[in-house]
Protein backbone atom coordinates (compact mmCIF):
# COMPACT_ATOMS: atom_id res chain seq x y z
CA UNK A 1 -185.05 -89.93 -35.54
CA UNK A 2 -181.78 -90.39 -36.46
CA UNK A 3 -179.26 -88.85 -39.29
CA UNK A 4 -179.27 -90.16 -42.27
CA UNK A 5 -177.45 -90.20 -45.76
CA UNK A 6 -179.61 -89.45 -48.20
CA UNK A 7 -178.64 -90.90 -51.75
CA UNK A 8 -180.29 -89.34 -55.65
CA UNK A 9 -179.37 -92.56 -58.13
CA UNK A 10 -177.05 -94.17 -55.90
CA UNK A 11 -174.91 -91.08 -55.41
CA UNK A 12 -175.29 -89.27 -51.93
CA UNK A 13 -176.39 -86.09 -51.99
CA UNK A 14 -176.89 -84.76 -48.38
CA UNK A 15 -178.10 -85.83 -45.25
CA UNK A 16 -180.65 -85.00 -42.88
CA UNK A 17 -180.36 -84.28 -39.19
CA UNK A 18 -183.06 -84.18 -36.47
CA UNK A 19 -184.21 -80.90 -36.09
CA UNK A 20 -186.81 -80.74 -33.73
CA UNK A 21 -189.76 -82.74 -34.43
CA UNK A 22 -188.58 -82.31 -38.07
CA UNK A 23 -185.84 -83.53 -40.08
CA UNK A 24 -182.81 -81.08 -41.86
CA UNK A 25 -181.47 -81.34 -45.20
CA UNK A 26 -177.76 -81.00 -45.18
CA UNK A 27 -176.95 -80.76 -49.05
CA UNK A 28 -173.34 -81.87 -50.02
CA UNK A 29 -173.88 -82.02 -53.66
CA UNK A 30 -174.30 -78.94 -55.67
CA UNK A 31 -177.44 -80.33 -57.53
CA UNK A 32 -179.13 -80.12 -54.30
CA UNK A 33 -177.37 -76.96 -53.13
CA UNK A 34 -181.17 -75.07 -53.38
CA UNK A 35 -182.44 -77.21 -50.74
CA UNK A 36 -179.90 -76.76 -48.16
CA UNK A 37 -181.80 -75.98 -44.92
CA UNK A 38 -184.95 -77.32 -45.53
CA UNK A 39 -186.52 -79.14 -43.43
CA UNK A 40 -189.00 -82.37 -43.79
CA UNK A 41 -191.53 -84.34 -41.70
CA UNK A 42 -188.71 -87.03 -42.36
CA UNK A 43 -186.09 -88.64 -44.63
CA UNK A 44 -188.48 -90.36 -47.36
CA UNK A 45 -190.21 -86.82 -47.76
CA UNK A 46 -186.68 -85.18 -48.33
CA UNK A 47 -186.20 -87.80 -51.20
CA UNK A 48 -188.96 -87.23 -52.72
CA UNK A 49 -188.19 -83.60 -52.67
CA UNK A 50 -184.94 -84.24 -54.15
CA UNK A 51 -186.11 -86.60 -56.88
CA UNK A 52 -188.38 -84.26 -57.78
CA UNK A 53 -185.83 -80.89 -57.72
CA UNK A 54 -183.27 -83.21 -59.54
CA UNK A 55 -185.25 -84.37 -62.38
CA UNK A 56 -187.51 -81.40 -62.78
CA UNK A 57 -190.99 -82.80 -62.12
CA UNK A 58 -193.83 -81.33 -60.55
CA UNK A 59 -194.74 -82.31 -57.52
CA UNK A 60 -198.09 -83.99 -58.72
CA UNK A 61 -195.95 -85.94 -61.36
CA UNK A 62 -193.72 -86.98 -58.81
């Protein structure tokens, strides 16, 4: 596992960071600011998560 960028729309957002056997969310946007910290099985997860905080669906809609 390696870092990543992580992008919302083209724009990047954070980034995520080994943590473990986990991956860490690094936020550098403010819309993402809430998610700071968390941390995800691994980068596609930690998209999803932001898609989903971003545009305000539920997580079975998402």
């Amino acid at each position: 596992m390696n870092k990543q960028v992580i992008e919302h729309a083209g724009v990047p957002v954070g980034i995520v960071v080994p943590d473990g056997d986990a991956m860490k969310f690094i936020a550098v946007k403010f819309p993402v600011i809430d998610l700071d910290g968390t941390r995800f099985e691994n980068a596609e997860a930690a998209r999803r998560a932001i898609r989903v905080h971003i545009e305000g669906k539920t997580p079975a809609t998402a």
